[in-house]
PDB file of N, CA and C in Angstrom:
ATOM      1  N   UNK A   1     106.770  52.168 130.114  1.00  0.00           N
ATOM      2  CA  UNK A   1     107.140  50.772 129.946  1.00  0.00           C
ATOM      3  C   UNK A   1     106.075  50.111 129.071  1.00  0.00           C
ATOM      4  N   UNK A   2     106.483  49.216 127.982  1.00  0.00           N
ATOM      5  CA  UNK A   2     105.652  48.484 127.297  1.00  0.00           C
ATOM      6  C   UNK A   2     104.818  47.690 127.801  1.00  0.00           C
ATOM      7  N   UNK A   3     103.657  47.258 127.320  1.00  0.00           N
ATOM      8  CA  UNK A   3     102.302  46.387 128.112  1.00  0.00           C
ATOM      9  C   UNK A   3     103.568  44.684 128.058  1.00  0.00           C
ATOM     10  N   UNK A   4     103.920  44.682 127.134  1.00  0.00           N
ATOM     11  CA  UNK A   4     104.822  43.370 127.119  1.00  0.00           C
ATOM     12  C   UNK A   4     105.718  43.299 128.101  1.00  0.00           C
ATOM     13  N   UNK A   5     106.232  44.056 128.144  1.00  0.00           N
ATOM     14  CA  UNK A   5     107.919  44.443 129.620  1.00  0.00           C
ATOM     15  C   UNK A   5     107.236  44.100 130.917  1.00  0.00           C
ATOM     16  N   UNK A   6     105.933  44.663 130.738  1.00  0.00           N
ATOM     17  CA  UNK A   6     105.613  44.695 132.014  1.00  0.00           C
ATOM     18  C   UNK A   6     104.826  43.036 132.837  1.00  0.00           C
ATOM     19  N   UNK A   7     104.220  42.768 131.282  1.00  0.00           N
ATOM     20  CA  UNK A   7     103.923  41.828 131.750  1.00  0.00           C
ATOM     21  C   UNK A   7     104.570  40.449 131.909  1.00  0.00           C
ATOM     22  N   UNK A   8     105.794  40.895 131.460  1.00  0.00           N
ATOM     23  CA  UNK A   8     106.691  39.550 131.428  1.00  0.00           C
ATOM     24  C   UNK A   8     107.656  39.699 132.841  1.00  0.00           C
ATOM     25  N   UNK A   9     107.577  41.234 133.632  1.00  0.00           N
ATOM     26  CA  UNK A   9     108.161  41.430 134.476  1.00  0.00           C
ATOM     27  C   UNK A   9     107.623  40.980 136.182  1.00  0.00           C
ATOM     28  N   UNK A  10     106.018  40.662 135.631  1.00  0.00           N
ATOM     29  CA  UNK A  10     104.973  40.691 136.275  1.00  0.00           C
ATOM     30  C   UNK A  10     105.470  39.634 137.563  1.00  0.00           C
ATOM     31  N   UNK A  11     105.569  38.325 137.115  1.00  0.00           N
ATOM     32  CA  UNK A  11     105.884  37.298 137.961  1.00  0.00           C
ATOM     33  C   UNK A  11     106.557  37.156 139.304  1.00  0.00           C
ATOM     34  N   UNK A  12     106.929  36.663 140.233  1.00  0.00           N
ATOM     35  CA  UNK A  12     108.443  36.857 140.694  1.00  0.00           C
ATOM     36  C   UNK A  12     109.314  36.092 140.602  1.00  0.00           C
ATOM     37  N   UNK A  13     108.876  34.453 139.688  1.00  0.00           N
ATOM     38  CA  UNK A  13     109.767  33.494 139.074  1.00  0.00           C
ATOM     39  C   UNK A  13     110.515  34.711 138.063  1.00  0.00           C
ATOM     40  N   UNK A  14     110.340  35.624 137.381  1.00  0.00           N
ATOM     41  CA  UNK A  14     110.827  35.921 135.867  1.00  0.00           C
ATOM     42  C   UNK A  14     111.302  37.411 136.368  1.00  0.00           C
ATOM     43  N   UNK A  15     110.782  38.097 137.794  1.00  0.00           N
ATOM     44  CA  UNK A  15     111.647  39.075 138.398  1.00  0.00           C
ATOM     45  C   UNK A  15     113.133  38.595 138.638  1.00  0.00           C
ATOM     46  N   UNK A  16     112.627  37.032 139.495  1.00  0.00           N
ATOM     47  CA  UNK A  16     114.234  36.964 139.991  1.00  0.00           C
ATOM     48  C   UNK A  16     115.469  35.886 138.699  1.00  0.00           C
ATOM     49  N   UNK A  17     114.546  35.950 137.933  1.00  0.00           N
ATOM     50  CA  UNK A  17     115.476  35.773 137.048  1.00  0.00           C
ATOM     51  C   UNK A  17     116.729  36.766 136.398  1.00  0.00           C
ATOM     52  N   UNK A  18     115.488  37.834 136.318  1.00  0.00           N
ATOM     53  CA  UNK A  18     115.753  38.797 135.396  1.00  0.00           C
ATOM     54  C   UNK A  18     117.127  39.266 136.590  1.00  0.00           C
ATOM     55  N   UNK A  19     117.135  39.263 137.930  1.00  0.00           N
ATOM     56  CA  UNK A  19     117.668  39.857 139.015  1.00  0.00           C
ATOM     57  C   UNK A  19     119.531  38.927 139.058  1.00  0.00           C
ATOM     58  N   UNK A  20     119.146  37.295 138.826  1.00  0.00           N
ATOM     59  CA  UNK A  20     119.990  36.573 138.941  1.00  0.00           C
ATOM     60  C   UNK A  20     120.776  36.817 137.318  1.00  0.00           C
ATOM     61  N   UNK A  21     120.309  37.023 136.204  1.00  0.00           N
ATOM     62  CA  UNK A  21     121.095  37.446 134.918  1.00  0.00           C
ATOM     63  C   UNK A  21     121.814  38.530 134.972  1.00  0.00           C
ATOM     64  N   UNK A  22     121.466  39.528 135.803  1.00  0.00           N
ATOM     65  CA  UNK A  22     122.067  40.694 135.610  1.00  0.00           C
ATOM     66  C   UNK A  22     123.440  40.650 137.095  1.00  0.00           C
ATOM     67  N   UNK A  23     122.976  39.808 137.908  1.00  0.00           N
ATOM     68  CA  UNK A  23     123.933  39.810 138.502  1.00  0.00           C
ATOM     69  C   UNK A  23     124.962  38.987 138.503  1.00  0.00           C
ATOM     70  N   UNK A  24     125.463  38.781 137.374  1.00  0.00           N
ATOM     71  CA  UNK A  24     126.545  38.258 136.403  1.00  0.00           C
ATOM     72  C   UNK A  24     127.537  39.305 136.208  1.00  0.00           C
ATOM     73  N   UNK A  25     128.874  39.732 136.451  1.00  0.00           N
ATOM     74  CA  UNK A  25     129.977  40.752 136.468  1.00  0.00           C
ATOM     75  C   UNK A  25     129.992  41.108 135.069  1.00  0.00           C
ATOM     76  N   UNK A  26     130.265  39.811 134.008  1.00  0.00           N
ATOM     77  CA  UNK A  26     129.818  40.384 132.749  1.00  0.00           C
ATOM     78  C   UNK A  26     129.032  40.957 132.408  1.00  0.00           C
ATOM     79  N   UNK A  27     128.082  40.531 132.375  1.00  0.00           N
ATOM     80  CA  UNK A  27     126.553  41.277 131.630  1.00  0.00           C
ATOM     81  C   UNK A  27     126.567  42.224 132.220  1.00  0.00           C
ATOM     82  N   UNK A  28     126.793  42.379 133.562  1.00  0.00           N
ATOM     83  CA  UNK A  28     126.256  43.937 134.362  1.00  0.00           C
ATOM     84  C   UNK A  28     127.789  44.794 133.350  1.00  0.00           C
ATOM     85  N   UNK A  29     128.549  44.046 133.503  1.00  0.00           N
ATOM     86  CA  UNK A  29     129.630  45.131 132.166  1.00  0.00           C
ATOM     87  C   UNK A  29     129.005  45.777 131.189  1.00  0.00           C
ATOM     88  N   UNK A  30     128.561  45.019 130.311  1.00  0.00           N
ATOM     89  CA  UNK A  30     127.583  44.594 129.263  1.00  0.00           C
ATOM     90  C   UNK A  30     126.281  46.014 129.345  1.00  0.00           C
ATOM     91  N   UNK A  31     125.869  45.680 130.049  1.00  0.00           N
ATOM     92  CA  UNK A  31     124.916  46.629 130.616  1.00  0.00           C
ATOM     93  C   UNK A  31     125.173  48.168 130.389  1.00  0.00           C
ATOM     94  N   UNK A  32     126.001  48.449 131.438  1.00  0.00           N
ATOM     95  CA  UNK A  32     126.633  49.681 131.517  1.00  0.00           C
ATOM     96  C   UNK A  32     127.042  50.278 130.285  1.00  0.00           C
ATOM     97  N   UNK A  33     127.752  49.162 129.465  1.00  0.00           N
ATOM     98  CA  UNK A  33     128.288  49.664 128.486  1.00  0.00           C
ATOM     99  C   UNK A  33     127.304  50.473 127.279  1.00  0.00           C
ATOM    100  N   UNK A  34     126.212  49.508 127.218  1.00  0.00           N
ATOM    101  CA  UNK A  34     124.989  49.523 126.110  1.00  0.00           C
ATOM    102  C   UNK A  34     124.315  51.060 126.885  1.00  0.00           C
ATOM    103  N   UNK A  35     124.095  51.153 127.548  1.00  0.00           N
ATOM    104  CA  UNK A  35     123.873  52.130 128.417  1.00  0.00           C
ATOM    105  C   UNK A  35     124.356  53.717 127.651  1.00  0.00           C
ATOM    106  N   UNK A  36     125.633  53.563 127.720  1.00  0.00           N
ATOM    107  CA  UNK A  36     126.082  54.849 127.549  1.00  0.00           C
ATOM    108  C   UNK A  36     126.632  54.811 125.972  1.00  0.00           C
ATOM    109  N   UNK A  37     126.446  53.642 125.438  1.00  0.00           N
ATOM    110  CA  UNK A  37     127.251  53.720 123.860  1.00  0.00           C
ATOM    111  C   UNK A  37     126.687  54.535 122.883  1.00  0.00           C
ATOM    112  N   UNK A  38     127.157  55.066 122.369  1.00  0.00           N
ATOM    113  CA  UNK A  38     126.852  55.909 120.875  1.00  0.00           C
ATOM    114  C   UNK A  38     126.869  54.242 120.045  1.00  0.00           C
ATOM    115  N   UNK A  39     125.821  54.491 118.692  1.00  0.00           N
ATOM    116  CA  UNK A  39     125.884  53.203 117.777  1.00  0.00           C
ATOM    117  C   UNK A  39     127.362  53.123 117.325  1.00  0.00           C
ATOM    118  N   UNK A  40     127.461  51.827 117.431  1.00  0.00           N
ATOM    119  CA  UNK A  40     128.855  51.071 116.517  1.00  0.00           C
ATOM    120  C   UNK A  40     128.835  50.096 115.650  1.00  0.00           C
ATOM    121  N   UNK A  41     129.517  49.769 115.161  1.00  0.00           N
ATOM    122  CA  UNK A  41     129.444  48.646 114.009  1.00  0.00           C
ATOM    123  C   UNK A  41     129.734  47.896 115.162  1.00  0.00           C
ATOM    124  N   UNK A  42     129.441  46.181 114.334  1.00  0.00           N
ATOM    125  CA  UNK A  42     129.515  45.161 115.645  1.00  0.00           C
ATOM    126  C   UNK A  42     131.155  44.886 116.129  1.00  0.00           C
ATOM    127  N   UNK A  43     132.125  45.138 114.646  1.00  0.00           N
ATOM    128  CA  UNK A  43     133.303  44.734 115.231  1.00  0.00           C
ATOM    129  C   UNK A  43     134.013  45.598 116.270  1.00  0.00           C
ATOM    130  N   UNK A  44     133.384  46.803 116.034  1.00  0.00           N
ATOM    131  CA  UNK A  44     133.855  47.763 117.104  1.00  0.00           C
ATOM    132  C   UNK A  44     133.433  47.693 118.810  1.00  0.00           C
ATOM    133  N   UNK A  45     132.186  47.100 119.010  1.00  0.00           N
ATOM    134  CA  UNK A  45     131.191  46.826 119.605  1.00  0.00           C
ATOM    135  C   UNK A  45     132.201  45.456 120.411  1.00  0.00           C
ATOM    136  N   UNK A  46     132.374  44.471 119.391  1.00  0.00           N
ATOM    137  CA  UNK A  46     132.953  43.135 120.468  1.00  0.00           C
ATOM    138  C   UNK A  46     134.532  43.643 120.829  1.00  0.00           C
ATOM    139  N   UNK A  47     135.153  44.297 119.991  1.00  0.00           N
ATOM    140  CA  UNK A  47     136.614  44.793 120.420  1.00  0.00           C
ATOM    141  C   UNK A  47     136.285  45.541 121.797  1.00  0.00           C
ATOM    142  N   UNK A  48     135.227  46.455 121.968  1.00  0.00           N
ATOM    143  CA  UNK A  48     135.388  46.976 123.717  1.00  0.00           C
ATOM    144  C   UNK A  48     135.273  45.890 124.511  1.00  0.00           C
ATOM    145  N   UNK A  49     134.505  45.134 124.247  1.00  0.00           N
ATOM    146  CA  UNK A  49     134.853  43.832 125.367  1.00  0.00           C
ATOM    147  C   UNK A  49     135.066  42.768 124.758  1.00  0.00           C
ATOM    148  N   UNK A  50     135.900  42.906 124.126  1.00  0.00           N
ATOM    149  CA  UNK A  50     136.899  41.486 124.214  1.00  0.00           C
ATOM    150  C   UNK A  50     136.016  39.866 123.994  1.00  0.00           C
ATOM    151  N   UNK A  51     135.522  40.027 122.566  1.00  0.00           N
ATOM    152  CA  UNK A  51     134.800  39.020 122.369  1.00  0.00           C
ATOM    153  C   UNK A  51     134.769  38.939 120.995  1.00  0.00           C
ATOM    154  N   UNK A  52     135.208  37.592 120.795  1.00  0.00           N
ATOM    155  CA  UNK A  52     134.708  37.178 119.387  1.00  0.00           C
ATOM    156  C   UNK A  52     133.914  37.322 118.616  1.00  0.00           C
ATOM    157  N   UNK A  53     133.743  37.301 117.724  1.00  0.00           N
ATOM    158  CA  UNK A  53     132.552  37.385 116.500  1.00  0.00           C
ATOM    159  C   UNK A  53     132.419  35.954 116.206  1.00  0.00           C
TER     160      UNK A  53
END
């Protein structure tokens, strides 16, 4: 983990942030997705989930 990641993870104001963003149904979509994607162009990228450019 980067000296930066870590230290921005450091807190527990900016833990439970980080805790309350991700526990959003989207983003945790979001997540998963970035997770396992091979690179895409962006329009290909917002067509899996259904989002505008």
């Amino acid at each position: 983990m980067s000296k930066l990641l870590g230290a921005i993870l450091n807190t527990k104001n900016q833990k439970r942030e980080v805790y309350v963003a991700i526990a959003d149904p989207k983003r945790r979509e979001l997540i998963c997705f970035l997770a396992g994607a091979e690179a895409l162009p962006l329009q290909e990228f917002s067509a899996q989930l259904q989002m505008g450019l």
